[in-house]
C-alpha atoms as a PDB file:
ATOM      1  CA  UNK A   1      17.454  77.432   8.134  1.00  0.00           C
ATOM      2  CA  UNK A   2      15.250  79.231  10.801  1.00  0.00           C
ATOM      3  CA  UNK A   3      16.932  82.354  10.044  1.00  0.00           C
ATOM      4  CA  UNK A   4      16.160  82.022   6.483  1.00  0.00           C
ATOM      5  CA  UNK A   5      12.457  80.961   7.588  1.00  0.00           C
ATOM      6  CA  UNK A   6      12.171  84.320   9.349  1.00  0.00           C
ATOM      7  CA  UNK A   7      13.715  86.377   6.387  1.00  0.00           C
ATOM      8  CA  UNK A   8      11.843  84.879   3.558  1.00  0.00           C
ATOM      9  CA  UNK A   9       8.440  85.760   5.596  1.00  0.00           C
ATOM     10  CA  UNK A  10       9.825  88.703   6.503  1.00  0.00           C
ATOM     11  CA  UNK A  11       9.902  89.674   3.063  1.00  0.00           C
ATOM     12  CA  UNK A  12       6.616  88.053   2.366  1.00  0.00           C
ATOM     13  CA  UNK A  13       4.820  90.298   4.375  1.00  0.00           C
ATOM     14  CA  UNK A  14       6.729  93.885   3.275  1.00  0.00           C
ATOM     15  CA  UNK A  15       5.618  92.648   0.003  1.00  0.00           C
ATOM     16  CA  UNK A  16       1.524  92.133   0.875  1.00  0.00           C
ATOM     17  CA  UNK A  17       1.597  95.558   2.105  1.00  0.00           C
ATOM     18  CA  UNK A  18       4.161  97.165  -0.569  1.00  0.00           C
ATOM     19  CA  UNK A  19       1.611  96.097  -3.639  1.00  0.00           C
ATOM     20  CA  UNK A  20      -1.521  96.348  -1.770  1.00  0.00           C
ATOM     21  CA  UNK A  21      -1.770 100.015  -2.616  1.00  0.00           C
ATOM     22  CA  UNK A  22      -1.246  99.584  -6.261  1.00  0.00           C
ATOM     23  CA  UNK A  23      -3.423  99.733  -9.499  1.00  0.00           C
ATOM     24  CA  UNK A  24      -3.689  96.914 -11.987  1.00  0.00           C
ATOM     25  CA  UNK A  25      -0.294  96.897 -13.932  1.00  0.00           C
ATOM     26  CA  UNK A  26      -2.092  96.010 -17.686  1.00  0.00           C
ATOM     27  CA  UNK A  27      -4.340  99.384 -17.958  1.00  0.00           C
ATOM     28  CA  UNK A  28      -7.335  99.716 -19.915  1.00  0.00           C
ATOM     29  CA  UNK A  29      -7.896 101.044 -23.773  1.00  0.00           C
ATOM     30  CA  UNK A  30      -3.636 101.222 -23.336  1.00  0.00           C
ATOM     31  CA  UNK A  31      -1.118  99.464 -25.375  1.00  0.00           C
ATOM     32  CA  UNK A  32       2.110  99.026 -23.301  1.00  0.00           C
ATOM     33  CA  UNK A  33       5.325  96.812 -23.591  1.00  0.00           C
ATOM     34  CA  UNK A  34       5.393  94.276 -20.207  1.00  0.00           C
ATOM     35  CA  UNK A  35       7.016  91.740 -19.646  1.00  0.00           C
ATOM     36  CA  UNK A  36       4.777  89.160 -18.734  1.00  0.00           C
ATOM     37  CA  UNK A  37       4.999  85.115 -17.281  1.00  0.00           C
ATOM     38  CA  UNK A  38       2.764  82.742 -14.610  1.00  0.00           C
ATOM     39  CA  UNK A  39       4.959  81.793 -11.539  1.00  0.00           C
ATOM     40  CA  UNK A  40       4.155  79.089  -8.575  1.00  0.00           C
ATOM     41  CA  UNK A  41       3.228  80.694  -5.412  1.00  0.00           C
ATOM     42  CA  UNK A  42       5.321  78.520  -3.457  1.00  0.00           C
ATOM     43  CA  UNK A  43       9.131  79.990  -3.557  1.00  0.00           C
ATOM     44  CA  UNK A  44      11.704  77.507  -2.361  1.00  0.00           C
ATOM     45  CA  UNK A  45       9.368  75.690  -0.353  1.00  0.00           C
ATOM     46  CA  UNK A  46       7.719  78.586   1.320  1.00  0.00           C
ATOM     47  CA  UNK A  47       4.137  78.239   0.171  1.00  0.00           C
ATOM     48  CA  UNK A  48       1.197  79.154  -0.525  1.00  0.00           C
ATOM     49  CA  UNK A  49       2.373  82.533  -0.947  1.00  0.00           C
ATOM     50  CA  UNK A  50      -0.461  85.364  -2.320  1.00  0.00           C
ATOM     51  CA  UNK A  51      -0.289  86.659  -5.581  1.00  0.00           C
ATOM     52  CA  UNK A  52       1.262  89.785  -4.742  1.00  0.00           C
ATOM     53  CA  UNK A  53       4.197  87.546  -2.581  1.00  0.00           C
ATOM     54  CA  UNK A  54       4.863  85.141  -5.023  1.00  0.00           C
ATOM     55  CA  UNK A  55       5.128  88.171  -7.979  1.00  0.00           C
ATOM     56  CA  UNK A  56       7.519  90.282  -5.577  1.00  0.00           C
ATOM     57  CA  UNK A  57       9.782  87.190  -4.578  1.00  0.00           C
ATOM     58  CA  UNK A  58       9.985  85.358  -8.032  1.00  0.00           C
ATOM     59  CA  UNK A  59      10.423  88.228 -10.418  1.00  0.00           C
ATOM     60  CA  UNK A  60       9.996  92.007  -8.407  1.00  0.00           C
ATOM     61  CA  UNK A  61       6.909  92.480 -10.722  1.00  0.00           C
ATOM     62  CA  UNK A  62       3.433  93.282  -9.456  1.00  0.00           C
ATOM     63  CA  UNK A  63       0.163  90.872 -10.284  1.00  0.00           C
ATOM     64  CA  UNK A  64      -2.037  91.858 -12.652  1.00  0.00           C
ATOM     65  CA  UNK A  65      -5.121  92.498 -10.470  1.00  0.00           C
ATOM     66  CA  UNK A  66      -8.145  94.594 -10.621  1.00  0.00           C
ATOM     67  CA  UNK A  67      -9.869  96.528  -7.494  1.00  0.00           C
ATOM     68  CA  UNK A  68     -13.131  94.462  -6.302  1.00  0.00           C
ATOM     69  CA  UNK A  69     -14.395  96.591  -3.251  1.00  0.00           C
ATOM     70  CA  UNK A  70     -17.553  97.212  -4.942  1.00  0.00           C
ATOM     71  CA  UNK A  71     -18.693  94.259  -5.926  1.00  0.00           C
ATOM     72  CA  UNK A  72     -17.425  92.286  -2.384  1.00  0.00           C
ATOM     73  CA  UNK A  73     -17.304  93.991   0.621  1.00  0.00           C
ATOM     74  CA  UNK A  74     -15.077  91.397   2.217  1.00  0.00           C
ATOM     75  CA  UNK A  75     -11.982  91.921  -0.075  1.00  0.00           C
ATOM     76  CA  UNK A  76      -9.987  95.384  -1.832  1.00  0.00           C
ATOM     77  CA  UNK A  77      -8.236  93.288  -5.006  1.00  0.00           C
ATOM     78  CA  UNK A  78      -8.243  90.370  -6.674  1.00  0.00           C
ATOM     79  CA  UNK A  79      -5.101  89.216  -8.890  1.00  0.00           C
ATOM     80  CA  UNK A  80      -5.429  86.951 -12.154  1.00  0.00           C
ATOM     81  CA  UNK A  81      -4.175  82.958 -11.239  1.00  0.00           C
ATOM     82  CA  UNK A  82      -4.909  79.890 -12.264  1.00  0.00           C
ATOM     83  CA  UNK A  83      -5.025  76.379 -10.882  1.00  0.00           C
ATOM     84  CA  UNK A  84      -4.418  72.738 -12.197  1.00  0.00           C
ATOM     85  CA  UNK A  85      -5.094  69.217 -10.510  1.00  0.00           C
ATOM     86  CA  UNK A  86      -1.212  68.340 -10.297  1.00  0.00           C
ATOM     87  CA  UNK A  87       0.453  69.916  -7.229  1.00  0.00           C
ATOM     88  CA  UNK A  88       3.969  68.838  -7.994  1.00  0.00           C
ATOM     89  CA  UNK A  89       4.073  71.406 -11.269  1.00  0.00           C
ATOM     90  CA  UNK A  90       3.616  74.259  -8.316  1.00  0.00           C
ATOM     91  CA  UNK A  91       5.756  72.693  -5.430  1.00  0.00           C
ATOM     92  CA  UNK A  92       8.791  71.578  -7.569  1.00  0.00           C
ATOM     93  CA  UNK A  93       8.059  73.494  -9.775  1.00  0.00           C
ATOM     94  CA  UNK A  94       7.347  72.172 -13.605  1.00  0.00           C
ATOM     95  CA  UNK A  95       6.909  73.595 -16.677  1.00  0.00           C
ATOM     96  CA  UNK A  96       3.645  71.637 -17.890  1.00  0.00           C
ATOM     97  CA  UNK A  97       1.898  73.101 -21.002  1.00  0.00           C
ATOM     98  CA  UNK A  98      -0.563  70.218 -21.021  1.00  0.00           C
ATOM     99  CA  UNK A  99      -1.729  70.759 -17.242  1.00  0.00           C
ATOM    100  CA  UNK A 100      -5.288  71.650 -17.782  1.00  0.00           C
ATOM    101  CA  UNK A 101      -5.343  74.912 -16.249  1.00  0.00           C
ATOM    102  CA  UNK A 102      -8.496  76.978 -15.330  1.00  0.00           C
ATOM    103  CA  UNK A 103      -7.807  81.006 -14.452  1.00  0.00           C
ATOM    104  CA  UNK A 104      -9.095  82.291 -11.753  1.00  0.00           C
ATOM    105  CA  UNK A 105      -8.754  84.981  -8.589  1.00  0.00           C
ATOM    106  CA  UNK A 106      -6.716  84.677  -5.812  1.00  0.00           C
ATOM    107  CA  UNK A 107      -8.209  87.881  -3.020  1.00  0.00           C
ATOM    108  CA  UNK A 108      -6.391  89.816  -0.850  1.00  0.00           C
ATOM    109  CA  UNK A 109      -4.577  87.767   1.905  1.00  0.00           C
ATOM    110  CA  UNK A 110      -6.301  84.489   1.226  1.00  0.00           C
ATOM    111  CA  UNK A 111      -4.075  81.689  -0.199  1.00  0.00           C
ATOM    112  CA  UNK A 112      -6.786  80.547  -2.340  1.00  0.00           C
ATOM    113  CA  UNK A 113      -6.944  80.704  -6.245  1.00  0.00           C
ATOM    114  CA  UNK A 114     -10.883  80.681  -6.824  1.00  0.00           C
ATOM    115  CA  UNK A 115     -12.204  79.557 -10.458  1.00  0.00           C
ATOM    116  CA  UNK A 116     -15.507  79.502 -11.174  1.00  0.00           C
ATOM    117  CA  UNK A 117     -16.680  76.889 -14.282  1.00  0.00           C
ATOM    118  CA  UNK A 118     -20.212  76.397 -15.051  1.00  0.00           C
ATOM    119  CA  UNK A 119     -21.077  73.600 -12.454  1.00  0.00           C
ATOM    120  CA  UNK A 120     -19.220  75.503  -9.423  1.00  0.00           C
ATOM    121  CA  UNK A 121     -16.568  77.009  -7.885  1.00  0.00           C
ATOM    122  CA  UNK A 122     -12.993  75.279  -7.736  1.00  0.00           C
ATOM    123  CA  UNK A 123     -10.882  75.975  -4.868  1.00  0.00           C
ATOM    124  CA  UNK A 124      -6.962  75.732  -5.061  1.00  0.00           C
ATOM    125  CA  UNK A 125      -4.170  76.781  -2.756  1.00  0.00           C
ATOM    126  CA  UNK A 126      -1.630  75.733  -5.391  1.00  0.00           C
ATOM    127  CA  UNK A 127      -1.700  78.153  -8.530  1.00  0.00           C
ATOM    128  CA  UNK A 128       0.221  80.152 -10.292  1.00  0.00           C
ATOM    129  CA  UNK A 129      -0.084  84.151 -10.562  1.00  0.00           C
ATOM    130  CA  UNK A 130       0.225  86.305 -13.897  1.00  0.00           C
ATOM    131  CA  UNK A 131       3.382  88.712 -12.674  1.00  0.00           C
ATOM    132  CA  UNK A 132       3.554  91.760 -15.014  1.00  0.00           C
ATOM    133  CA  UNK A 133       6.493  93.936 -15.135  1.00  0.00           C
ATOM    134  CA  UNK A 134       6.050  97.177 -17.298  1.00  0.00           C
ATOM    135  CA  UNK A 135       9.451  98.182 -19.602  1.00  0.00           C
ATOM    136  CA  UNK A 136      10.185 101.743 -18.277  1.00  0.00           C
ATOM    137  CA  UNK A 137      12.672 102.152 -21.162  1.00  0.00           C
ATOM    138  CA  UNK A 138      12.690 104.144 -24.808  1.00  0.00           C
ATOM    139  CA  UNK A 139      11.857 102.050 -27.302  1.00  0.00           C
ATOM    140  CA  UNK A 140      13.032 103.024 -30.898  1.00  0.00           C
ATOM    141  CA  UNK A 141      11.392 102.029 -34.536  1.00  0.00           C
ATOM    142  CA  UNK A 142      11.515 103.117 -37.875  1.00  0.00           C
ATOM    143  CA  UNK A 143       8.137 104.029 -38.478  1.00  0.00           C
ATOM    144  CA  UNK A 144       8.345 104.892 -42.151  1.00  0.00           C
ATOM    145  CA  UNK A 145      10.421 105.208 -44.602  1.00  0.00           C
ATOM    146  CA  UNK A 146       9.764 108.004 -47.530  1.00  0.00           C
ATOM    147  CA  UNK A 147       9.938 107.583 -51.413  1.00  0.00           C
ATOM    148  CA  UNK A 148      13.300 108.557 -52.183  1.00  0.00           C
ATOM    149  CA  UNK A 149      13.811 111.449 -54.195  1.00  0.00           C
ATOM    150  CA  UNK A 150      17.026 112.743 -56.877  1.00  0.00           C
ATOM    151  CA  UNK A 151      18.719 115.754 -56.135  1.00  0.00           C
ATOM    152  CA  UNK A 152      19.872 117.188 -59.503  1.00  0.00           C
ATOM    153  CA  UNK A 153      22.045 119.898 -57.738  1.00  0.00           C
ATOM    154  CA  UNK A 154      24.182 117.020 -55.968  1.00  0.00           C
ATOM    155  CA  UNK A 155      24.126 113.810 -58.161  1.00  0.00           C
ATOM    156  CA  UNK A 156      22.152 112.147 -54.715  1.00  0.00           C
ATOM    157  CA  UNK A 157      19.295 110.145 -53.449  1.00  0.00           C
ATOM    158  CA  UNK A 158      17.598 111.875 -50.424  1.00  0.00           C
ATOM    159  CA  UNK A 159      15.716 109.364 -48.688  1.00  0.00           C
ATOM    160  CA  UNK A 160      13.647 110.553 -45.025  1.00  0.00           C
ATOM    161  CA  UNK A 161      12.705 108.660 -42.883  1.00  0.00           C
ATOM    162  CA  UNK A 162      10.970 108.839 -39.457  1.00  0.00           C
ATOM    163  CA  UNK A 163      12.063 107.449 -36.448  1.00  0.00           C
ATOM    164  CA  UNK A 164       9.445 106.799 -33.348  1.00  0.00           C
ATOM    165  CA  UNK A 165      10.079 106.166 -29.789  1.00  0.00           C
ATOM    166  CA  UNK A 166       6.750 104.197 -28.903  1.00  0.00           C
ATOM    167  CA  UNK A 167       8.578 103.601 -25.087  1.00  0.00           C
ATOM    168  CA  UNK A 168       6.879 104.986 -22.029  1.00  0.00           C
ATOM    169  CA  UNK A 169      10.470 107.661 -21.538  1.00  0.00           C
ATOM    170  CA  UNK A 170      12.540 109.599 -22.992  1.00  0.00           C
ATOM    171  CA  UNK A 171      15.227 108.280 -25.776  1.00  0.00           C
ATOM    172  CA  UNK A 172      18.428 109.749 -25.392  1.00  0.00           C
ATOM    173  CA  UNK A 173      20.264 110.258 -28.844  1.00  0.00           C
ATOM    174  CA  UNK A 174      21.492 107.969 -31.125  1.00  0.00           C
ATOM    175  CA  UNK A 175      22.690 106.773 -34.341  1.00  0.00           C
ATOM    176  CA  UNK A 176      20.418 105.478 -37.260  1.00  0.00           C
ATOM    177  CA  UNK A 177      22.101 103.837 -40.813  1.00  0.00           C
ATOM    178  CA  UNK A 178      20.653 103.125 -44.338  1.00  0.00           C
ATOM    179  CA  UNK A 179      22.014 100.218 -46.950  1.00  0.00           C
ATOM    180  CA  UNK A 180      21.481  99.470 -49.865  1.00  0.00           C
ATOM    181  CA  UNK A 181      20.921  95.356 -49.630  1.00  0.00           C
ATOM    182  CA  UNK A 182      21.909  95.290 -52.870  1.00  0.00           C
ATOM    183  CA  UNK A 183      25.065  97.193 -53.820  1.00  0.00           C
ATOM    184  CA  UNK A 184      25.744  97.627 -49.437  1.00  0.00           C
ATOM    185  CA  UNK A 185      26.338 101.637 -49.849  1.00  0.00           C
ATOM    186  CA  UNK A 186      25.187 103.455 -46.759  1.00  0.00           C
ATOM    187  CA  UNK A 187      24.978 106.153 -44.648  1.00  0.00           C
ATOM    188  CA  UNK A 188      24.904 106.622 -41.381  1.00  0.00           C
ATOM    189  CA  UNK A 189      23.174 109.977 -39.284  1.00  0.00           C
ATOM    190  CA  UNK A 190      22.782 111.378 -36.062  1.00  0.00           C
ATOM    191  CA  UNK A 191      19.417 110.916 -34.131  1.00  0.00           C
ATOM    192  CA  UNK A 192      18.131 113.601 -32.184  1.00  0.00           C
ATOM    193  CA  UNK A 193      16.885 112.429 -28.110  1.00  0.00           C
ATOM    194  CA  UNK A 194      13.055 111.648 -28.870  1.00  0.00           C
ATOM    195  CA  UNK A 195      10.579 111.848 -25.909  1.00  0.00           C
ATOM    196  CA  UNK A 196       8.205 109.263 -25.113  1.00  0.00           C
ATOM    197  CA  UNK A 197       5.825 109.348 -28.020  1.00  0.00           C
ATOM    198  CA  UNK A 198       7.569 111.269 -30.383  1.00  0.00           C
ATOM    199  CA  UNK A 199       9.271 111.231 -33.873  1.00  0.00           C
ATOM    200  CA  UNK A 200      11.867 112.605 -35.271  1.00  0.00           C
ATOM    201  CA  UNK A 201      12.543 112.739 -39.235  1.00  0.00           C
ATOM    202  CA  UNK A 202      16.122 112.115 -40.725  1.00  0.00           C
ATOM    203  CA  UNK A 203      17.477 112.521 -44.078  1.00  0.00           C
ATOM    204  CA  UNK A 204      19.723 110.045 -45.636  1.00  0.00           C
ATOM    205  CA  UNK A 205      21.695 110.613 -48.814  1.00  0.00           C
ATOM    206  CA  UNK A 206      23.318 107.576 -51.144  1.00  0.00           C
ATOM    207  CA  UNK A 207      25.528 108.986 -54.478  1.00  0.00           C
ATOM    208  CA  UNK A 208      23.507 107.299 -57.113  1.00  0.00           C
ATOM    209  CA  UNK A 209      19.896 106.937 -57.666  1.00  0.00           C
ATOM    210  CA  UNK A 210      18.101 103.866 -55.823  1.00  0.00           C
ATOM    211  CA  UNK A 211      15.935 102.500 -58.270  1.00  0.00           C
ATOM    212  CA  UNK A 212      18.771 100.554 -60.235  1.00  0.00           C
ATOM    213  CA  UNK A 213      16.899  99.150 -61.608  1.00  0.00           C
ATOM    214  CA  UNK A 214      14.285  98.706 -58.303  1.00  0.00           C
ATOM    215  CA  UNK A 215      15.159 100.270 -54.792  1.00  0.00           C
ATOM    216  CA  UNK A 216      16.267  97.886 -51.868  1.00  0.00           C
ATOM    217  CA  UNK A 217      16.717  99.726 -48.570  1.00  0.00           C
ATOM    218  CA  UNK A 218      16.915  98.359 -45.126  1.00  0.00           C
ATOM    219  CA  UNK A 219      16.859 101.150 -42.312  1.00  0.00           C
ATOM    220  CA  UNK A 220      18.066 100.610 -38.403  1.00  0.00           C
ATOM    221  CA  UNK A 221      17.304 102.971 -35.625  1.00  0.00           C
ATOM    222  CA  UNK A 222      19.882 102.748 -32.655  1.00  0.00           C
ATOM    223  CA  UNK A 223      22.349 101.365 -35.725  1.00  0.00           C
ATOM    224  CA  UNK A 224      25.340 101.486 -33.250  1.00  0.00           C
ATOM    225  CA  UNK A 225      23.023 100.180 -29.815  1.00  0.00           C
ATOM    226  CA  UNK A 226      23.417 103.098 -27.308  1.00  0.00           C
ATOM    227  CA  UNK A 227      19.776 103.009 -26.192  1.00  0.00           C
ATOM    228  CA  UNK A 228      18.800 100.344 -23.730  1.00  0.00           C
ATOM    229  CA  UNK A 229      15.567  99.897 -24.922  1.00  0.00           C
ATOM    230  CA  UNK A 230      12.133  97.843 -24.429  1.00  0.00           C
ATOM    231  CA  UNK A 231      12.515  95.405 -27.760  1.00  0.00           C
ATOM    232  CA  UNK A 232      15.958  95.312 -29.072  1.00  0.00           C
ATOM    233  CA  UNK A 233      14.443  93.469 -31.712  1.00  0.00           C
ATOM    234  CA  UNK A 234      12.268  96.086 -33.365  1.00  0.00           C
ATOM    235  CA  UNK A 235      14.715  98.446 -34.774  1.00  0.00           C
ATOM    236  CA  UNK A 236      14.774  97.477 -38.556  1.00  0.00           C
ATOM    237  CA  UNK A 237      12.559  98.703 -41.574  1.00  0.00           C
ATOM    238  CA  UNK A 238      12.786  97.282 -44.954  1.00  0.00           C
ATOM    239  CA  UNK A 239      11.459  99.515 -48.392  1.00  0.00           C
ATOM    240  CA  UNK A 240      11.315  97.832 -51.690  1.00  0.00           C
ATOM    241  CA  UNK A 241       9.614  99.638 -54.963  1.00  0.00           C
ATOM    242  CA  UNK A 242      10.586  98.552 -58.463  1.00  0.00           C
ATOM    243  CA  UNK A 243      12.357 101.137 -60.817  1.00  0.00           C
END
């Protein structure tokens, strides 16, 4: 148990001075996927932990924090918490939607999740700290399809559509599919790697025109999931015009 003791604050302080030197995870004017959640800054037992402890022990994410040295000359950061009157949902801990929970700042080294209301300050060493972790993965959508066209020469639809990777890296490539949700003819058709940002357009083909009588056509990027990306869930684009 001692030994333990000795390892968890071992790893309590690496952590204090590991995320001391970093910027506020949740940027400015910016868009970005995280991955986001409140966690207890006591960790089996060990308690009260700082933000930047409890965010490195629960989940290896930073706090969301903010630099302060400018307006307080005592303290560098402050990171985003917030406190409740029940110390049980922080020691055990408990999942409590219906805590009454005011958000506040926990600085530096102190232990101490401030919030300030409009007849004072509270003062809380039990809280909880918003822990951000940033997806540094592609992440692939459809990000339109075009109004299909007939090629007289073949006896085909040509459909385009373009496919965005709105992740912070590269996407390596992949495979992207078009049905019909109506008669279930497809195609499938290579996707070129896409850097962080970018789109690339593909062209689809289906041996019959679309609009029979109205077009229904559901497009997937990453069709055959070899990109481990941000949002899994985001890959699908849906077109619908009457004939």
């Amino acid at each position: 148990m001692q030994h333990y003791v000795h390892q968890t604050l071992a790893i309590m302080a690496m952590a204090f001075f590991t995320f001391s030197s970093w910027a506020d995870p949740i940027q400015d004017l910016s868009m970005q996927d995280y991955q986001a959640g409140w966690y207890p800054n006591f960790y089996q037992g060990t308690g009260p932990l700082t933000c930047p402890q409890t965010c490195k022990l629960w989940v290896d994410a930073l706090p969301e924090s903010e630099q302060t040295k400018k307006l307080t000359d005592e303290f560098e950061r402050t990171h985003v918490c917030k406190i409740t009157t029940d110390p049980d949902i922080i020691e055990k801990p408990i999942n409590d939607p219906y805590s009454h929970w005011l958000y506040g700042n926990q600085f530096d080294y102190k232990t101490v999740c401030y919030s300030g209301t409009p007849y004072g300050t509270k003062e809380d060493d039990h809280y909880m700290c918003l822990c951000v972790d940033q997806c540094l993965k592609p992440d692939l959508i459809v990000s339109m399809i075009h109004f299909p066209v007939w090629d007289h020469s073949t006896g085909q639809s040509i459909i385009t559509v373009d496919i965005t990777n709105i992740g912070p890296v590269g996407a390596p490539s992949s495979y992207a599919r078009i049905i019909d949700t109506v008669t279930l003819a497809n195609n499938v058709q290579p996707t070129p790697a896409i850097p962080a940002g970018g789109t690339v357009t593909i062209t689809f083909t289906l041996s019959y025109w679309v609009f029979d009588p109205n077009a229904e056509l559901e497009v997937t990027a990453d069709y055959k999931l070899t990109v481990d990306e941000c949002d899994e869930t985001n890959n699908v684009l849906g077109f619908y015009r009457e004939g």
